[in-house]
Structure formats: C-alpha cells, structure tokens
N, C-alpha and C. Protein backbone atom coordinates (compact mmCIF):
# COMPACT_ATOMS: atom_id res chain seq x y z
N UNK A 1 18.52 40.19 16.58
CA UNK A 1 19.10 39.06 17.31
C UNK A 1 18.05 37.98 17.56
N UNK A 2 16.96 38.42 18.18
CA UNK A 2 16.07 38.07 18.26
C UNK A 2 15.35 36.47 16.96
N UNK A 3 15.67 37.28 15.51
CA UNK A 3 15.71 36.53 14.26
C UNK A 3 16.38 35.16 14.12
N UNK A 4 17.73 35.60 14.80
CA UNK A 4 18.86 35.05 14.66
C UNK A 4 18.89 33.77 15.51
N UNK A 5 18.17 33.43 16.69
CA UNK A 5 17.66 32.77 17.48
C UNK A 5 16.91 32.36 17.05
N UNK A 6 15.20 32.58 16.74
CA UNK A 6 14.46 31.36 15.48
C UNK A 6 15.13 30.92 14.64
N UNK A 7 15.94 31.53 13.72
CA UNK A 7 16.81 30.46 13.15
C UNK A 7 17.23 28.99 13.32
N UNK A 8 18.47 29.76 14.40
CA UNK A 8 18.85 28.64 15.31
C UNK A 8 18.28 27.05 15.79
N UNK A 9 16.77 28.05 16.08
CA UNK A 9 16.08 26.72 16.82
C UNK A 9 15.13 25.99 15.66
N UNK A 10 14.73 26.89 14.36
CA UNK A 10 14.20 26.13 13.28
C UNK A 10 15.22 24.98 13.01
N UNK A 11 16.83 25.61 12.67
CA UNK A 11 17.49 24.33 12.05
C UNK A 11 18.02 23.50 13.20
N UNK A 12 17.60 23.64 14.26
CA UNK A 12 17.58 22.30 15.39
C UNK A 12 16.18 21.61 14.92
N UNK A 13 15.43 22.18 15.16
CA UNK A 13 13.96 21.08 14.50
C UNK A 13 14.24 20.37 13.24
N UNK A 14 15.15 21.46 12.32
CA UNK A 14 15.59 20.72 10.76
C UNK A 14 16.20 18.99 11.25
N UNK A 15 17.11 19.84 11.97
CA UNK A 15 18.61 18.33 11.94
C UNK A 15 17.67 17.20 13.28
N UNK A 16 16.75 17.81 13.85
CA UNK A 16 16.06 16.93 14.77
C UNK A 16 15.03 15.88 13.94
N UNK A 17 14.34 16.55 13.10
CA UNK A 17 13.24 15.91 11.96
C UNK A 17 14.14 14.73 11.32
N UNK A 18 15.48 15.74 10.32
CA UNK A 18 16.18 14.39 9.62
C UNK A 18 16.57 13.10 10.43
N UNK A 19 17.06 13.91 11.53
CA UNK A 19 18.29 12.84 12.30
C UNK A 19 16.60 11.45 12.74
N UNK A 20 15.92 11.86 13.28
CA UNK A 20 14.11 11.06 13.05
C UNK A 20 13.97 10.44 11.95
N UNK A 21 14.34 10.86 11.17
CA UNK A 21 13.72 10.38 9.87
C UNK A 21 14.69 9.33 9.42
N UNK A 22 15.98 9.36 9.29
CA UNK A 22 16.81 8.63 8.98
C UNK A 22 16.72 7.44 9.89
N UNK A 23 16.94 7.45 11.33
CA UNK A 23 16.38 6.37 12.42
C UNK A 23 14.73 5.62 12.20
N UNK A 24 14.17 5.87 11.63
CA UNK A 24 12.80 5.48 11.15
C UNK A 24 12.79 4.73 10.01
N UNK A 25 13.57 5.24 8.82
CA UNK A 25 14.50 4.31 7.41
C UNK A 25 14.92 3.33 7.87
N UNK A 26 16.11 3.71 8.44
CA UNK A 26 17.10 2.20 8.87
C UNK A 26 16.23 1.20 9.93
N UNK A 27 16.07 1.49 10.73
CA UNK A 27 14.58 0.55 11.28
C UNK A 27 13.51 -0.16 10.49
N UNK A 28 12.95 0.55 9.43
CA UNK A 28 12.31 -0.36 8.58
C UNK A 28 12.70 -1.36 7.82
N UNK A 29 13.74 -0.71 7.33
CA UNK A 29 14.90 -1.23 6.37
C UNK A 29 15.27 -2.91 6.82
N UNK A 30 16.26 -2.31 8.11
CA UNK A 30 16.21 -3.86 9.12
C UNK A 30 15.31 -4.67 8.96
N UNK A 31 14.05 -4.32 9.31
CA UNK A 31 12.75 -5.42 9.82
C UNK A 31 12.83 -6.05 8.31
N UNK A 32 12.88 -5.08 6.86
CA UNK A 32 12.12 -5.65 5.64
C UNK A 32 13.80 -6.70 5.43
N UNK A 33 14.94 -6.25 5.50
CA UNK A 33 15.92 -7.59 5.42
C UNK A 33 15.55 -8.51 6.41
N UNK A 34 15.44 -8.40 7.31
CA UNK A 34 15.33 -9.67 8.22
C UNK A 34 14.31 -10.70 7.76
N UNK A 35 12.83 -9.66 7.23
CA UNK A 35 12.06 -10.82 7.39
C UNK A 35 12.28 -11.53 5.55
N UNK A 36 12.95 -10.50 4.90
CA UNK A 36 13.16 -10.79 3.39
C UNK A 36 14.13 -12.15 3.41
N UNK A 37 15.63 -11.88 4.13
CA UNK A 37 16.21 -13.09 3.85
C UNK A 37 16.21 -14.15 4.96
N UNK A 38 16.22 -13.38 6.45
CA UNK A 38 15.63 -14.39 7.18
C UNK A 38 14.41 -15.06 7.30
N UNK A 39 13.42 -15.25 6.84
CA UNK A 39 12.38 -15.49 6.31
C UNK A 39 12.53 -16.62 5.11
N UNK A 40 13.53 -16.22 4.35
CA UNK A 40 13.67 -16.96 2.98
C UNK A 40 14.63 -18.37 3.77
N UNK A 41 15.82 -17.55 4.30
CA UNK A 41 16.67 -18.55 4.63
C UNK A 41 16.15 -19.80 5.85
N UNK A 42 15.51 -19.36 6.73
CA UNK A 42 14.97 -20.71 7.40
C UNK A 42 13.64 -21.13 6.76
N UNK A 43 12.67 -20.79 5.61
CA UNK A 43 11.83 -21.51 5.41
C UNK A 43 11.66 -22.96 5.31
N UNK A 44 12.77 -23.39 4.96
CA UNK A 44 12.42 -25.13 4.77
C UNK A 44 12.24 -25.65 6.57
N UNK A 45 12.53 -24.71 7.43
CA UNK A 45 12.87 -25.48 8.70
C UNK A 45 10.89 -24.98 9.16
N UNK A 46 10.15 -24.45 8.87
CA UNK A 46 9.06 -23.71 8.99
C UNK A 46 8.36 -24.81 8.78
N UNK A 47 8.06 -26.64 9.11
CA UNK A 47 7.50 -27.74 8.77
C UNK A 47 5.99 -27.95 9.18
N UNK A 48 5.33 -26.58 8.93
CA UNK A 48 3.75 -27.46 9.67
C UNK A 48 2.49 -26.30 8.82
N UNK A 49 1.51 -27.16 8.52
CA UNK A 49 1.19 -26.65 7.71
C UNK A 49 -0.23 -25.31 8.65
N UNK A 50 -0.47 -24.61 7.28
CA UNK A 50 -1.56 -22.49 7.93
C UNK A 50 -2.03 -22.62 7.25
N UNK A 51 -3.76 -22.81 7.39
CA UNK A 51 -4.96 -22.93 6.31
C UNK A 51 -4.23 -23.78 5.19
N UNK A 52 -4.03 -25.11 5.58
CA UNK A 52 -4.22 -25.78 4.42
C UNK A 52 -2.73 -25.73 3.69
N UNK A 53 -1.95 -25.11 4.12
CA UNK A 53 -0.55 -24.53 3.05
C UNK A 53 0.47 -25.14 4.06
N UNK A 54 1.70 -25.16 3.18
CA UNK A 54 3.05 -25.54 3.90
C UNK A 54 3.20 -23.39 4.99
N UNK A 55 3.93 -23.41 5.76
CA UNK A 55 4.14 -22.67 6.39
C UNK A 55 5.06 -21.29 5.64
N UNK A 56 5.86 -22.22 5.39
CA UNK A 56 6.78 -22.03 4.28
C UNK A 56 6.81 -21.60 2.97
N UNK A 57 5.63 -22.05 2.40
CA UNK A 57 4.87 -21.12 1.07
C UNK A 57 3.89 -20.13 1.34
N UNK A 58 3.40 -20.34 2.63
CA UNK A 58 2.58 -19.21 2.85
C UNK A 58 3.35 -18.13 3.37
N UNK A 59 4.10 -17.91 4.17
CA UNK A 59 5.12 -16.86 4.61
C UNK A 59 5.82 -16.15 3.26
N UNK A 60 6.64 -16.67 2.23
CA UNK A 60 7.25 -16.59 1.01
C UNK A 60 5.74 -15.72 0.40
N UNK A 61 4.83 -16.69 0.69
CA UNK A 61 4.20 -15.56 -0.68
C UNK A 61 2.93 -14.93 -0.29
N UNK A 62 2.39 -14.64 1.15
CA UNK A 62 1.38 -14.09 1.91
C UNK A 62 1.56 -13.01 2.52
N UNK A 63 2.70 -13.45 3.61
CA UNK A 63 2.89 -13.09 4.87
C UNK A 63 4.14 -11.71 4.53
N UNK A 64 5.09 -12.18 4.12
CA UNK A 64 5.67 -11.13 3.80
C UNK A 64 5.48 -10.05 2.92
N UNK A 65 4.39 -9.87 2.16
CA UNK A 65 4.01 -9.02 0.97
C UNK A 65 3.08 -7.97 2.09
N UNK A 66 2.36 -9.11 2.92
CA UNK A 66 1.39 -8.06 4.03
C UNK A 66 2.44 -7.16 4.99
N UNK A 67 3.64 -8.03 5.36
CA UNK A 67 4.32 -7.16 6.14
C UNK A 67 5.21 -6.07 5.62
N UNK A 68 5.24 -5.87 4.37
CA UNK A 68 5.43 -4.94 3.27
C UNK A 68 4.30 -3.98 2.96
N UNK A 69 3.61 -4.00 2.94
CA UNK A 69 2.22 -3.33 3.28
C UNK A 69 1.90 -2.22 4.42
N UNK A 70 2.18 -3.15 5.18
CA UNK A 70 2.22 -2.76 6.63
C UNK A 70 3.79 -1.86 7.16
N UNK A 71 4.73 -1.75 6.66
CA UNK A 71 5.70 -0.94 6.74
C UNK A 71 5.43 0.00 5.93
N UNK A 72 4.73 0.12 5.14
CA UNK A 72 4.75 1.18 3.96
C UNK A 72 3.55 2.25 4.53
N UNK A 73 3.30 1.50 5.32
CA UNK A 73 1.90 2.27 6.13
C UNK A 73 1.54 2.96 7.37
N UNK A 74 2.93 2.18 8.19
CA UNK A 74 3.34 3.02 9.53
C UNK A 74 4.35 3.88 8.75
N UNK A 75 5.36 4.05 7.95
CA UNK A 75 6.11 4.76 6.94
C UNK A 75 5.35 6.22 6.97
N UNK A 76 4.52 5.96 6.25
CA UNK A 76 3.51 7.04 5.95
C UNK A 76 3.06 8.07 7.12
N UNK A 77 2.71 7.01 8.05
CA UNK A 77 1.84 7.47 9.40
C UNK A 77 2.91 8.11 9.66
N UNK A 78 4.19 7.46 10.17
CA UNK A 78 5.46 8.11 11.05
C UNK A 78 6.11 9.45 10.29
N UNK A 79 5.93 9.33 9.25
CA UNK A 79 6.38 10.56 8.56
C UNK A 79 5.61 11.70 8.32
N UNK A 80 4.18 11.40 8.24
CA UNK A 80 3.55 11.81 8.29
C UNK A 80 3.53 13.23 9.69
N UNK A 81 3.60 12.20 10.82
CA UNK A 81 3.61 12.27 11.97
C UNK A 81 4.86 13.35 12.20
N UNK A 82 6.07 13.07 11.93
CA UNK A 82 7.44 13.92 12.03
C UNK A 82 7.32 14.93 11.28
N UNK A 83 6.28 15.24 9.88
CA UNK A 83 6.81 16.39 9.24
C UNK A 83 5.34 17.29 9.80
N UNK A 84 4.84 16.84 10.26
CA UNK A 84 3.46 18.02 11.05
C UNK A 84 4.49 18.45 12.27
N UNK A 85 4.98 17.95 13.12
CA UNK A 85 5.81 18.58 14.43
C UNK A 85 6.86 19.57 13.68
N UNK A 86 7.21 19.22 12.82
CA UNK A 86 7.94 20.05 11.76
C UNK A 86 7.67 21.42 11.74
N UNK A 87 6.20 21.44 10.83
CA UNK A 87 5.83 22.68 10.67
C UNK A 87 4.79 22.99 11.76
N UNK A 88 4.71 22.68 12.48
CA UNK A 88 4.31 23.56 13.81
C UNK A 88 5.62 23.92 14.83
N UNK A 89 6.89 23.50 14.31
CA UNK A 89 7.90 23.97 15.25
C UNK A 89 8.21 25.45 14.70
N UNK A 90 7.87 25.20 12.96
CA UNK A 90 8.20 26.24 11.80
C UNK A 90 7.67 27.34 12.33
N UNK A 91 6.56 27.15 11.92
CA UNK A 91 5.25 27.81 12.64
C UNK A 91 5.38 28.59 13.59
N UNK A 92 5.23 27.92 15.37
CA UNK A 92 5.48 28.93 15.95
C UNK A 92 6.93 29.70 15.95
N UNK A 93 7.62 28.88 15.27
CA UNK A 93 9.46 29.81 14.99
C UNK A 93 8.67 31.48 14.71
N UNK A 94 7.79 30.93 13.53
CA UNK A 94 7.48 32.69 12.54
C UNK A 94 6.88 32.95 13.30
N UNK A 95 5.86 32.67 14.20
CA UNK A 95 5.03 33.87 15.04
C UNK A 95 6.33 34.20 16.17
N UNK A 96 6.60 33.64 16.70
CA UNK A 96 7.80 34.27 17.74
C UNK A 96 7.96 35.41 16.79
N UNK A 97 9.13 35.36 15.69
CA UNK A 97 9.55 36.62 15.23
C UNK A 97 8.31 37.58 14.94
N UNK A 98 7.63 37.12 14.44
CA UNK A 98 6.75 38.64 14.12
C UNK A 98 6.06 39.02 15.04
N UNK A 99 5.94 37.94 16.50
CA UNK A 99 5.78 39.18 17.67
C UNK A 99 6.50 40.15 18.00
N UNK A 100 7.98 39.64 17.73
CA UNK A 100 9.46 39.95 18.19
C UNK A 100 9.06 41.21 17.42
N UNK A 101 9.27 41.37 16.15
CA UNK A 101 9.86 42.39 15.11
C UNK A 101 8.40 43.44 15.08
N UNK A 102 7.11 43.22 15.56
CA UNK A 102 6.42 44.32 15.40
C UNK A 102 5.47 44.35 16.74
C-alpha cells in the first residue's frame, strides 16, 4: 500500500511539473507575440532616434532578437529549474519506498 501511495504522489509531481511547464510556454509565448507584432505594429509611432538609429529600426532589428535570446535563456534556467524539483520529488518518492519495503 505503502507503494501505492509514492505512486500517487510521484504522478502529482508528474501533472504538477507539466501543468508548470505548460504555464511557463504560454507566458513566453505571449511576451515573444506581443513584442513580435506589437513591436512591429506600432513601430512607425516609435519617432526618436537610440545611438544614432531611428527607434524603430533598432527595436525591429536589435532589440527584439536580444529579447529572443533572453527568453530562450530564462526557458532553459526555468526548466531547468522545474525538472531538478522533479527528480528530487522522484527521488525521495524511491527512498520512501525502500525504507517502506525493507
């Protein structure tokens, strides 16, 4: 029974990790449309010029490639981050049982 209960609480960490993980996607996702077409769509209103450049060409072809960068990198970190809590939930799941069982 005992077994049957780590189980349990492994595939709560399972559906806890995904249900994380999927909320972490769609969050990025958002930020990279927003700044992809909102970004695109008000550039002409963006009128003053950043080192020398229209605002507007530098955002289009600087600014957003870095903030693409930079999602791909907390991405990493955050996932990173969710699948270690993962397997230390795993983890102590198996030592529970094999205290349990011997």
């Amino acid at each position: 029974m005992n077994s049957a209960n780590n189980d349990q609480i492994l595939a709560a960490a399972r559906a806890l990790h995904w249900r994380r993980s999927r909320r972490l996607s769609f969050g990025l996702l958002l930020i990279w449309a927003v700044v992809t077409f909102g970004g695109t769509f008000f550039a002409r209103e963006l009128n003053f010029s950043f080192f020398g450049w229209p605002f507007s060409f530098w955002l289009a072809a600087q600014g957003a490639v870095l903030l693409y960068c930079a999602l791909i990198a907390y991405y990493a970190y955050a996932m990173r981050k969710l699948d270690k809590a993962l397997q230390d939930q795993a983890k102590k799941s198996s030592i529970t049982a094999a205290s349990a069982s011997g």
